[in-house]
Protein backbone atom coordinates (compact mmCIF):
# COMPACT_ATOMS: atom_id res chain seq x y z
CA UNK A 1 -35.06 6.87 18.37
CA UNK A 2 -33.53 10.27 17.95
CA UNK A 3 -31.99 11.37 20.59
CA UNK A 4 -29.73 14.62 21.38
CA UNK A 5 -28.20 16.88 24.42
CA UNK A 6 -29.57 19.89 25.99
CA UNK A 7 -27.39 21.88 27.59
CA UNK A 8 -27.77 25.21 29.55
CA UNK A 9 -24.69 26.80 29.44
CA UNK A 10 -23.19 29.65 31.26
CA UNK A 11 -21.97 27.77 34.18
CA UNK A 12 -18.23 27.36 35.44
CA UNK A 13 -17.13 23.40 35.62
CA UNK A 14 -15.90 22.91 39.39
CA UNK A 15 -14.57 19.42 40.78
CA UNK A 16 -12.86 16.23 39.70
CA UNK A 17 -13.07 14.04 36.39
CA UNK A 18 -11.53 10.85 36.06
CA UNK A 19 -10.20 10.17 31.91
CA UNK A 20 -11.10 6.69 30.77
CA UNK A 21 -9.12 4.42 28.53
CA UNK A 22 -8.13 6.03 25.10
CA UNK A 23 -9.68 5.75 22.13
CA UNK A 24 -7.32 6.22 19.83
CA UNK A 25 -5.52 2.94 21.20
CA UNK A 26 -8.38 0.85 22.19
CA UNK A 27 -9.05 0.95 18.62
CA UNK A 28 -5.75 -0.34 17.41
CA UNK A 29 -5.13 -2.72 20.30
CA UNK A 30 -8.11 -4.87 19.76
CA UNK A 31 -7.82 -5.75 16.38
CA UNK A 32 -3.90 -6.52 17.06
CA UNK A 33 -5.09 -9.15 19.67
CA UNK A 34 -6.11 -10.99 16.78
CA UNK A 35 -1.95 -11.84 16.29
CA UNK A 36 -1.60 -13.29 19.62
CA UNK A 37 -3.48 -16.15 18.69
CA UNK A 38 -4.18 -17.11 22.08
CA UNK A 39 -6.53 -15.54 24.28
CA UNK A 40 -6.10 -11.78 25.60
CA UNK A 41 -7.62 -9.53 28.35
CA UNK A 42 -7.27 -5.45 27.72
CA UNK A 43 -7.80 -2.95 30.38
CA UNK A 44 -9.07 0.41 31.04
CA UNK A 45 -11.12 -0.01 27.58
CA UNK A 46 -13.40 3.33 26.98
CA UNK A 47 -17.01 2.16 26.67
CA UNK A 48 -17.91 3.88 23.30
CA UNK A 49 -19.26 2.84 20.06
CA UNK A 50 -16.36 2.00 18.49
CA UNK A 51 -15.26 -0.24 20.58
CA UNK A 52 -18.87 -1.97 20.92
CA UNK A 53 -18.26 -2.18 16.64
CA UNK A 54 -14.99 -3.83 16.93
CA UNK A 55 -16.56 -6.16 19.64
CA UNK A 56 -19.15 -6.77 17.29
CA UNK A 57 -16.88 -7.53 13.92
CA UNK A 58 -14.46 -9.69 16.20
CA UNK A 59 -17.30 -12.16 17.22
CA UNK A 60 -18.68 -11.71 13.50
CA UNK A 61 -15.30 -13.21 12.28
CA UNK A 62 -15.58 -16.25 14.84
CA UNK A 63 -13.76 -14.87 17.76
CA UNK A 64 -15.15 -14.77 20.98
CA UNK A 65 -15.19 -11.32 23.00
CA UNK A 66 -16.93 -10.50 25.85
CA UNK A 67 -16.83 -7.83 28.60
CA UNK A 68 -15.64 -7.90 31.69
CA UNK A 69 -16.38 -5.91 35.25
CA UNK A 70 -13.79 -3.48 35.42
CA UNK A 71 -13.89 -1.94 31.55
CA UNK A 72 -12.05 -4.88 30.10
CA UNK A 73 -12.69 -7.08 27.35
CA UNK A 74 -12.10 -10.39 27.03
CA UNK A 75 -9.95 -11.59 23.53
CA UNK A 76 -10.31 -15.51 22.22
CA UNK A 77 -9.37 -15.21 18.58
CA UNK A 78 -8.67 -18.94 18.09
CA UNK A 79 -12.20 -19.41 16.72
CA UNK A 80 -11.89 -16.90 13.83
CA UNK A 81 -12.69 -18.59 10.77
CA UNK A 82 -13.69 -15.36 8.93
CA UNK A 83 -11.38 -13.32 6.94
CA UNK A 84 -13.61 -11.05 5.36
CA UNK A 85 -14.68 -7.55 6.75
CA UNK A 86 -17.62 -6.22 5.06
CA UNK A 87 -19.30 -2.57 4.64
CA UNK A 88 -22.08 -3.26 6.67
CA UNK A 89 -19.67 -3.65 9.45
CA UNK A 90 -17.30 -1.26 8.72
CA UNK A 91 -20.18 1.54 8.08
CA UNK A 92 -19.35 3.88 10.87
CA UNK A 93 -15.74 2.43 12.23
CA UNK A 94 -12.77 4.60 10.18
CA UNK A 95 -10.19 2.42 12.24
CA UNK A 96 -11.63 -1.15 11.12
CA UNK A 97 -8.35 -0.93 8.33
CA UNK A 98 -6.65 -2.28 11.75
CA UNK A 99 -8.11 -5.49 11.22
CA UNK A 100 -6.14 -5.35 7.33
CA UNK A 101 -2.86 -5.54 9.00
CA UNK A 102 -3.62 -8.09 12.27
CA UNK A 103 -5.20 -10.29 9.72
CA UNK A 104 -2.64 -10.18 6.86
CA UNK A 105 -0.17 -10.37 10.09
CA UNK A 106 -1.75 -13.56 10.91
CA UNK A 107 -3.63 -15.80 8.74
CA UNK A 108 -1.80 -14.26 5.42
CA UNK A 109 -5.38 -13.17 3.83
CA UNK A 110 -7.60 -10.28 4.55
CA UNK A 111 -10.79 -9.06 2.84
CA UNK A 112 -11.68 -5.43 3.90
CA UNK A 113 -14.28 -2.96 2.70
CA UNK A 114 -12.95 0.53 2.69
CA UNK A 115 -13.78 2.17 6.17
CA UNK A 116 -16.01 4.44 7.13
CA UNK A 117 -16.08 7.05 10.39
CA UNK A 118 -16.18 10.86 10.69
CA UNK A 119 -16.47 13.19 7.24
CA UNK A 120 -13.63 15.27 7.81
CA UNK A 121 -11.45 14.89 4.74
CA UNK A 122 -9.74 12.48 2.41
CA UNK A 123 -7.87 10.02 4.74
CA UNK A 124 -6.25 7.68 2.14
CA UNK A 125 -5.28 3.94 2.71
CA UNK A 126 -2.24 4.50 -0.15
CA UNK A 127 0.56 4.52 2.89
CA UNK A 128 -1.08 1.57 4.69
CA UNK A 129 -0.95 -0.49 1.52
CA UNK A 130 2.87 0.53 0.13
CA UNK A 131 4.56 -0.51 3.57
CA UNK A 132 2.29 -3.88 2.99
CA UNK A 133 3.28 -4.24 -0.72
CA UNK A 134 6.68 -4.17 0.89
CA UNK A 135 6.46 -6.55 3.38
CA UNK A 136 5.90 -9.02 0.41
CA UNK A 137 1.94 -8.94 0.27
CA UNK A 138 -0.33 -8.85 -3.14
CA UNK A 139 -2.95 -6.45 -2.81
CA UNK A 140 -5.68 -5.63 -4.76
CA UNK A 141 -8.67 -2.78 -4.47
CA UNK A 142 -12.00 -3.79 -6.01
CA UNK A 143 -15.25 -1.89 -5.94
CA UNK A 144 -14.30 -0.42 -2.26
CA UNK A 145 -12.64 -3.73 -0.89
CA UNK A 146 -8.48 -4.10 -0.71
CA UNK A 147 -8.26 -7.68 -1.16
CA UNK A 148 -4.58 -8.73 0.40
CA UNK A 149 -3.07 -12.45 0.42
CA UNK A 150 0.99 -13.27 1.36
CA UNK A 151 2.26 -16.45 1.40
CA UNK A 152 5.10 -15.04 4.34
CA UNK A 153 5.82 -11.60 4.67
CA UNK A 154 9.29 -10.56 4.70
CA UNK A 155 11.00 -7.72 6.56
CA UNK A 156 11.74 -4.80 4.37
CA UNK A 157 12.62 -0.94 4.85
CA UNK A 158 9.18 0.91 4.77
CA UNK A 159 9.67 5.05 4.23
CA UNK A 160 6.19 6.61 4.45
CA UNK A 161 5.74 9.57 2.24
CA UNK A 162 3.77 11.38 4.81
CA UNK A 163 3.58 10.69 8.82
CA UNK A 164 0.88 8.76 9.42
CA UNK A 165 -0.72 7.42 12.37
CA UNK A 166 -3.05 4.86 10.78
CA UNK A 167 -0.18 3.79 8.24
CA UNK A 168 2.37 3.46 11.05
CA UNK A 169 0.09 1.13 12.53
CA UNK A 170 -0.97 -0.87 10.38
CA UNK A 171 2.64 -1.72 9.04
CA UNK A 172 3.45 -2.64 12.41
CA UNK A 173 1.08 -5.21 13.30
CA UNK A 174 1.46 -6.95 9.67
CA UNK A 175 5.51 -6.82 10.21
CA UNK A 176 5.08 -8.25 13.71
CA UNK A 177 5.28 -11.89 12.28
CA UNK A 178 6.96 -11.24 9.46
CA UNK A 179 10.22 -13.12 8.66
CA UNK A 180 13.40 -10.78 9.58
CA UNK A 181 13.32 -7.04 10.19
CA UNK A 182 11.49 -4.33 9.25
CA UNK A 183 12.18 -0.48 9.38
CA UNK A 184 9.25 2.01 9.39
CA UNK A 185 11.03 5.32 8.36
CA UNK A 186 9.42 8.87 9.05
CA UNK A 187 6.89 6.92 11.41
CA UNK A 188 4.36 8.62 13.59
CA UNK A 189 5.06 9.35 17.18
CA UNK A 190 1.54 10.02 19.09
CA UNK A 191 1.02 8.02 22.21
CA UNK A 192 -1.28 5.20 20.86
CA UNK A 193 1.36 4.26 18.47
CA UNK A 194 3.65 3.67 21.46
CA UNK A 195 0.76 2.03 23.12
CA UNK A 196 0.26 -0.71 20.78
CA UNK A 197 3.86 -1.32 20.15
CA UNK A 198 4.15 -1.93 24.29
CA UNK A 199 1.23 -4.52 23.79
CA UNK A 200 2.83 -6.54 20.69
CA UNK A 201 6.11 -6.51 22.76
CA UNK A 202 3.51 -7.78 25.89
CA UNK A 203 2.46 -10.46 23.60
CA UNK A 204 6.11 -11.37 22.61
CA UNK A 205 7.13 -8.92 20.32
CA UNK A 206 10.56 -7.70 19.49
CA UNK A 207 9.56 -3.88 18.50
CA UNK A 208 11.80 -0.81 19.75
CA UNK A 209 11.92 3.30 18.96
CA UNK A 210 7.93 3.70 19.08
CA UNK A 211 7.72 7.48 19.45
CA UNK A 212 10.31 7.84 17.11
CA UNK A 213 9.95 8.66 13.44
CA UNK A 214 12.33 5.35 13.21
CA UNK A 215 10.53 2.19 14.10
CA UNK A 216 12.34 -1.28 14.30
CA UNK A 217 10.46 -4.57 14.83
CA UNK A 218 12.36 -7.87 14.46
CA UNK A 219 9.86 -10.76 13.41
CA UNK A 220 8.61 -13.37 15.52
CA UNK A 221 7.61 -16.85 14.99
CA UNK A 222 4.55 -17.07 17.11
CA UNK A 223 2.95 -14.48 19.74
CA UNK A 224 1.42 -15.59 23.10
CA UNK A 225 -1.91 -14.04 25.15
CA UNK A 226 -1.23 -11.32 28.31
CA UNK A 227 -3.47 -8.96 29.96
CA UNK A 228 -2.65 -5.27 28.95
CA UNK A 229 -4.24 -1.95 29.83
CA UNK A 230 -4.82 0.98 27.51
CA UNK A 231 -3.44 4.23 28.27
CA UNK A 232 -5.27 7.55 29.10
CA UNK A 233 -6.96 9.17 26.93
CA UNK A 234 -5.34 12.38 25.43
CA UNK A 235 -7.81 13.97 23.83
CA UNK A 236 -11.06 13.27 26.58
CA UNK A 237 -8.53 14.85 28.64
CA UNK A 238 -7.70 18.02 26.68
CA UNK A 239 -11.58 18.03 25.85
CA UNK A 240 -12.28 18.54 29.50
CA UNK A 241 -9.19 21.10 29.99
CA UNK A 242 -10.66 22.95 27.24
CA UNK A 243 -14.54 22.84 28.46
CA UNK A 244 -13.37 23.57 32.12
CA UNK A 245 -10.98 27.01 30.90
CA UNK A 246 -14.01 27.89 28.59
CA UNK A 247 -16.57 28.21 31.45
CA UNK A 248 -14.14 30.23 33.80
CA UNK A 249 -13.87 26.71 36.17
CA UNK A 250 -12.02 24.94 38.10
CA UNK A 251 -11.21 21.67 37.40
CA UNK A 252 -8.96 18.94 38.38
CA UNK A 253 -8.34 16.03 35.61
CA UNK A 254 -7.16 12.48 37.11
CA UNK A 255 -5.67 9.27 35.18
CA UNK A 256 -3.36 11.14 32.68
CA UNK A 257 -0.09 11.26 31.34
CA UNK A 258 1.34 14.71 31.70
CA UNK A 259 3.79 14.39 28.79
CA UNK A 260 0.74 13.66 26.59
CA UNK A 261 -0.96 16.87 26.95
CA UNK A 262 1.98 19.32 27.05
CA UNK A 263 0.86 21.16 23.31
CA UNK A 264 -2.52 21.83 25.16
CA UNK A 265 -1.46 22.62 28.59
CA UNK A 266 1.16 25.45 26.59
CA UNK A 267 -2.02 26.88 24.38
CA UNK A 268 -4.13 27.33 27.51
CA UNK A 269 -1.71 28.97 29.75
CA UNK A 270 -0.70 31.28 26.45
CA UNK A 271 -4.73 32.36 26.20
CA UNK A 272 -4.49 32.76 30.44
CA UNK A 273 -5.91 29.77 31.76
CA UNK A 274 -3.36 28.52 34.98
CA UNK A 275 -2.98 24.72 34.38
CA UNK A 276 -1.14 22.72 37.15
CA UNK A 277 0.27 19.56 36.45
CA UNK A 278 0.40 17.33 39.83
CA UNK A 279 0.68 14.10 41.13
CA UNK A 280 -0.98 12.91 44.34
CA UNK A 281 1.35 9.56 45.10
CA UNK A 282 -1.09 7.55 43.40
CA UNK A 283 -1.64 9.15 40.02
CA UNK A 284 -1.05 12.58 37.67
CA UNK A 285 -3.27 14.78 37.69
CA UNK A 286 -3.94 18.19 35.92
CA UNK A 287 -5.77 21.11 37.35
CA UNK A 288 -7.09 24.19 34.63
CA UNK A 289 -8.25 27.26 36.05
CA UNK A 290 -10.07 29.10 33.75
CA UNK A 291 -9.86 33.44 33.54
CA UNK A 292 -12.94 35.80 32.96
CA UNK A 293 -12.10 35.73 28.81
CA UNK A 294 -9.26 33.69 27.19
CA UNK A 295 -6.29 36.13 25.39
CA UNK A 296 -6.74 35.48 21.88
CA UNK A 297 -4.10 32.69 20.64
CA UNK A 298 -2.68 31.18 17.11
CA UNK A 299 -2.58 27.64 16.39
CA UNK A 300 -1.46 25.33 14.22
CA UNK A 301 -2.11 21.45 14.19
CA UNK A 302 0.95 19.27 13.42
CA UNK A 303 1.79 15.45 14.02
CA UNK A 304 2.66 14.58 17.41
CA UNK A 305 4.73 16.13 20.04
CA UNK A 306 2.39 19.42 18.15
CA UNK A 307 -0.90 20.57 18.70
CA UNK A 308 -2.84 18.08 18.20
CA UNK A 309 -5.83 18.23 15.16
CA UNK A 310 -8.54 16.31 17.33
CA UNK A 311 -8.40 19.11 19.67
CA UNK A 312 -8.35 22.11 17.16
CA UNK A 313 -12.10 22.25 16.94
CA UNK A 314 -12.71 22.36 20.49
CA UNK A 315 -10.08 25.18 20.47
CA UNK A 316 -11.67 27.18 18.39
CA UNK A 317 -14.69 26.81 20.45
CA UNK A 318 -12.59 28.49 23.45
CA UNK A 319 -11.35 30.87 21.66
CA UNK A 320 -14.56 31.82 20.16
CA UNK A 321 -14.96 34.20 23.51
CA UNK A 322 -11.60 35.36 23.31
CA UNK A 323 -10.41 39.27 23.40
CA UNK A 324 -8.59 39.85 20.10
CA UNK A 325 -8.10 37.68 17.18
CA UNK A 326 -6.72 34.57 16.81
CA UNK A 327 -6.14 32.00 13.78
CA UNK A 328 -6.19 28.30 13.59
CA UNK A 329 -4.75 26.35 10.68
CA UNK A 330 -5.20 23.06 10.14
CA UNK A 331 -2.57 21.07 8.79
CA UNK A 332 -3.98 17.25 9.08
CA UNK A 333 -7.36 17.22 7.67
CA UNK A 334 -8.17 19.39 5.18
CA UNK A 335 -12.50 18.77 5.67
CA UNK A 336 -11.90 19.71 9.80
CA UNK A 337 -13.61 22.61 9.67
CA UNK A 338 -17.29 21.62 9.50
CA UNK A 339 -18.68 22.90 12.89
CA UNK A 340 -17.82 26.51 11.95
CA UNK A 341 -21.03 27.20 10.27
CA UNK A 342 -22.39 25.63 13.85
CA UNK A 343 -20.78 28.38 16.27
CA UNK A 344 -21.32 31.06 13.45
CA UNK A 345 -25.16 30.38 14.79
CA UNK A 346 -24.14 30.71 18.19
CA UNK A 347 -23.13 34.48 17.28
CA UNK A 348 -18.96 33.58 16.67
CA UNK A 349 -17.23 35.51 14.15
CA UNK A 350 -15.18 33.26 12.04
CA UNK A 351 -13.67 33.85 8.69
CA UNK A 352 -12.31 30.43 6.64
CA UNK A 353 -9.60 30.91 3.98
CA UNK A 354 -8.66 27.12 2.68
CA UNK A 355 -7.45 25.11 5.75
CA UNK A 356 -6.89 28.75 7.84
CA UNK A 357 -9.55 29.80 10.20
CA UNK A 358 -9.68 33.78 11.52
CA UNK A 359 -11.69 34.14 14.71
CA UNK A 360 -13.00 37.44 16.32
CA UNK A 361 -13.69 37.10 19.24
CA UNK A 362 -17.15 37.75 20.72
CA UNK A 363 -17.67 38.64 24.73
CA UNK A 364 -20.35 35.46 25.16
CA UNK A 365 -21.83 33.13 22.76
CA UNK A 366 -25.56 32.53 23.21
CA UNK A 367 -27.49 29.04 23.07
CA UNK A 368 -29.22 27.85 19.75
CA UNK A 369 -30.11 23.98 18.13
CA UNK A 370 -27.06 22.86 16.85
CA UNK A 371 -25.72 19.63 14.73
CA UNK A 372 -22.61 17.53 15.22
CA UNK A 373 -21.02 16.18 11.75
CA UNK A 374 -18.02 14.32 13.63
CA UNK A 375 -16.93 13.25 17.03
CA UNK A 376 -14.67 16.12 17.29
CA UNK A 377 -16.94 18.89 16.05
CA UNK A 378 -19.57 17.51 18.63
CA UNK A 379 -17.26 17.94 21.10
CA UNK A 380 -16.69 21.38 19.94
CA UNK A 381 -20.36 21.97 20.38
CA UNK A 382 -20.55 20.77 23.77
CA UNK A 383 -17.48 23.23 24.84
CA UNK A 384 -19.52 26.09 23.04
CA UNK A 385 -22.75 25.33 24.60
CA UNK A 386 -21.54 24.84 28.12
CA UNK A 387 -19.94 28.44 27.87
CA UNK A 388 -23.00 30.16 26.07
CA UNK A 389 -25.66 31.88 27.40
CA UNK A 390 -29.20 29.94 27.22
CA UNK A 391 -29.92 26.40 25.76
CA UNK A 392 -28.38 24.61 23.16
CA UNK A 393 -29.97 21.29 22.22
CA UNK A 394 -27.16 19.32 20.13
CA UNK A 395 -28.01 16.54 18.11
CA UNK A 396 -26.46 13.47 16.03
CA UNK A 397 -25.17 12.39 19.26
CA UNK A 398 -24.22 9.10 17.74
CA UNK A 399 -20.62 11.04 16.25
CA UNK A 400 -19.99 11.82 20.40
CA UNK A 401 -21.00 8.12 21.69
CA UNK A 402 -17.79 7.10 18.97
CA UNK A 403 -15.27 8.40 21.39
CA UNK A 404 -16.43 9.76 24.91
CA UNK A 405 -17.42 7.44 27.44
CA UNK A 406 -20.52 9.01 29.46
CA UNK A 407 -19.71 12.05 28.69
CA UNK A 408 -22.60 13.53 30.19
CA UNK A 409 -22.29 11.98 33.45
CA UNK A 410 -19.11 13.09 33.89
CA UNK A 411 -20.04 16.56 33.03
CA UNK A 412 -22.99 16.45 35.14
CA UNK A 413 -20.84 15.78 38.25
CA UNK A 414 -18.83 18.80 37.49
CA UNK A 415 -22.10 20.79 37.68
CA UNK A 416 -23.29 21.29 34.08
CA UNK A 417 -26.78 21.16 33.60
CA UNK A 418 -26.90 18.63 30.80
CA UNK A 419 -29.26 16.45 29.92
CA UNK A 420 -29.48 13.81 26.92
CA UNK A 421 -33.08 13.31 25.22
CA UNK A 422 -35.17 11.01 23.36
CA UNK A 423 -37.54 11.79 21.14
C-alpha cells in the first residue's frame, strides 16, 4: 500500500516535543552488541525502520532480539551462527557495513553485500576497509560483497585519508578485540561516535579520546553484556528547531544535549530566530522562537563540531522564505541536493552551481504534491510544507519512517494539521 502525508501548512508550531533515541547511534550500537558476546539491553532506541532492519538481520544471523516496553531492545548474540549479510537484507540499510566490523571484531569472518540507504552521493567503503587491512584482516570485494577473514587482528596505527564517520566506526569495533593498541588518526568527532565508544567501554572496553580526531583503544580479551541507553537525537532535534522557526512558532524541545546542537542553534539566531537553551532540574531543553521571515544566512556543511550536512536540506527549506539571499554549500555529499527541484515546485528560487546552492528568497511558499528521494530531503519537505500556504501531499514516506520516530504524532501535538494516507 502506498501511502504518503498531507499536510496543510501555514500554521505556527506551539508546545513541547520530546527527541527520541538517535539514529545515527542506534544504528552503530546494535550491530556492536554483537562483540559482547553475552546478552545486551539498549535504551532509548528510536522506533524507525532501520532499526526494525537491523532487528531483522540480527535474528536472521541466529541472534535473538526482541523489544522491550520502554523503547529498548533486547541483545542475545550467542546464537549467531550466520556470518553472511546478504543484499536482500541490506537493500535499504546504508549502515548494515556496521555489522563488517562487529563481526570481523568477533568471530574473525564476515560476508557483507555492499549497503544500500539514501541516494545522495558516492559514500565509499575504501576507508572502512584500509584501517581493517591494517588491523591484520584479508579482504576481498566480489560482485558487490567484501568478503573479510583474520586469523587475530593486531593493533596498528590507522590514518584515514578523509574524516569519516562510518570509517571511524567501523575501525573501532573491529580493533576492540584486537591484540594490542590501535590508533585511529584524523578520526571523526560527531556525537554517535562518542556514543558507541561509551558502550564498548560499558561492555569492557579500554577506548579513550572519542570526539577527538585521535582515537586510542587498547584490545581486550573478551567483552561482557550491560544495559546502555542511546543518546538524543541531534538531528530530530534540529529538524524540529528548524520546522518550529520556519512556521513563526514557538516551541520548546526536551531530551537533548545542548552541546550537540550548538552549529544549529548559531544559524538560527544569525537568520533571527531567539533559541534558548535551558534546563528544568530534570533535563535540557531548547526553546526556538521563530520571527515573521528568517534574515537570509550562508552555510556551509563540515564534519562535526560544523554545521552539520543532515540538516542542510532542511535549512534550505527555512531559508527558502528568507529576505535576501543566502548560499548553502555542501561539503559532505556531493548528490545532497535532490529535493531542490521539489521546493522549486513550491515557488522557491534556487540556483545550483556544483555542490553550491544560491537561494532567493520568496515571501511564502505555496502547497503542491511533492516526492521525498532521502530521509533528509523528506524532512526538508515536511519543513517546507508546514510553512507553505495550502496542501502539500508528500510521498515515498518510507525514506522518513528510516529515521523519525512518529513523526507525525509529534507534529500533530504541536498543532500541525498533518495527516498520513493510504491509498
Amino acid at each position: 500500500m502506498k501511502q504518503w502525508y498531507q499536510i496543510k501548512g501555514n500554521r505556527p508550531l506551539e508546545g513541547a516535543v520530546t527527541i527520541s533515541g538517535a539514529k545515527n547511534a542506534a544504528v552503530a550500537v546494535v550491530p556492536a552488541s554483537i562483540l559482547a558476546g553475552e546478552c545486551c539491553i539498549l535504551e532509548n532506541l528510536p522506533c524507525i525502520d532501520d532499526v526494525n532492519t537491523l532487528k531483522d538481520i540480527l535474528c536472521k544471523m541466529g541472534a535473538k532480539a526482541t523489544f522491550t516496553p520502554g523503547d529498548c531492545m533486547q541483545i542475545d548474540p550467542t546464537g549467531i551462527n550466520r556470518f553472511s549479510v546478504t543484499f536482500d537484507m541490506v537493500g535499504t540499510l546504508r549502515a548494515s557495513y556496521y555489522l563488517l566490523g562487529a563481526l570481523l571484531g568477533r568471530y574473525g569472518y564476515a560476508e557483507l553485500a555492499l549497503p544500500g540507504g539514501c541516494v545522495i552521493g558516492p559514500r565509499p567503503i575504501d576507508q572502512h576497509i584500509k584501517g581493517m587491512r591494517a588491523l591484520g584482516a584479508e579482504i576481498v570485494l566480489e560482485n558487490g560483497i567484501v568478503k573479510a577473514t583474520a586469523k587475530k587482528l593486531k593493533g596498528a596505527e590507522v590514518y584515514f585519508d578523509v574524516v569519516s564517520v562510518g570509517a571511524t566506526i567501523n575501525v573501532m569495533l573491529a580493533a576492540v578485540l584486537a591484540e594490542g593498541q590501535t590508533t585511529l588518526v584524523n578520526a571523526a568527532k560527531e556525537p554517535h561516535v562518542v556514543d558507541v565508544a561509551n558502550f564498548l567501554n560499558m561492555m569492557g572496553g579500554r577506548v579513550k579520546g572519542a570526539g577527538t580526531d585521535i582515537i586510542r583503544i587498547s584490545g581486550v580479551n573478551k567483552l561482557h553484556g550491560c544495559s546502555y541507553a542511546i543518546i538524543p537525537d541531534q538531528i530530530e532535534a534540529g529538524t524540529f528547531m528548524v520546522a518550529a522557526a520556519a512556521t513563526g512558532g514557538d516551541v520548546i524541545i526536551k531530551n537533548i544535549i545542548p552541546t550537540h546542537l550548538e552549529a544549529i542553534s548559531a544559524k538560527l539566531m544569525e537568520s533571527g530566530a531567539t533559541v534558548i537553551e535551558g534546563d528544568d532540574g530534570r533535563e535540557f531543553y531548547i526553546q526556538v522562537i521563530g520571527n515573521d521571515r528568517p534574515r537570509a544566512i550562508n552555510i556551509k556543511t563540515l564534519p562535526y563540531p560544523g554545521f552539520p550536512t543532515d540538516l542542510q536540506q532542511p535549512m534550505m527549506a527555512y531559508l527558502s522564505t528568507a529576505k535576501g539571499n543566502s548560499i548553502i554549500v555542501e561539503n559532505i555529499f556531493e548528490e545532497r541536493f535532490n529535493h531542490v527541484g521539489e521546493l522549486i515546485r513550491m515557488g522557491a528560487v534556487i540556483t545550483l552551481s556544483g555542490r553550491t546552492a544560491m537561494i532567493e528568497g520568496v515571501k511564502q511558499l505555496t502547497g503542491a504534491p511533492l516526492y521525498a528521494t532521502d530521509l533528509r530531503a523528506g524532512a526538508a519537505l515536511i519543513v517546507a510544507a508546514l510553512s507553505a500556504r495550502g496542501v502539500s501531499n508528500i510521498h515515498n514516506i518510507e525514506f522518513i519512517d528510516r529515521g523519525y520516530e512518529h513523526i507525525a504524532k509529534k507534529l500533530t501535538a504541536l498543532g500541525a494539521q498533518i495527516k498520513r494516507c493510504t491509498e
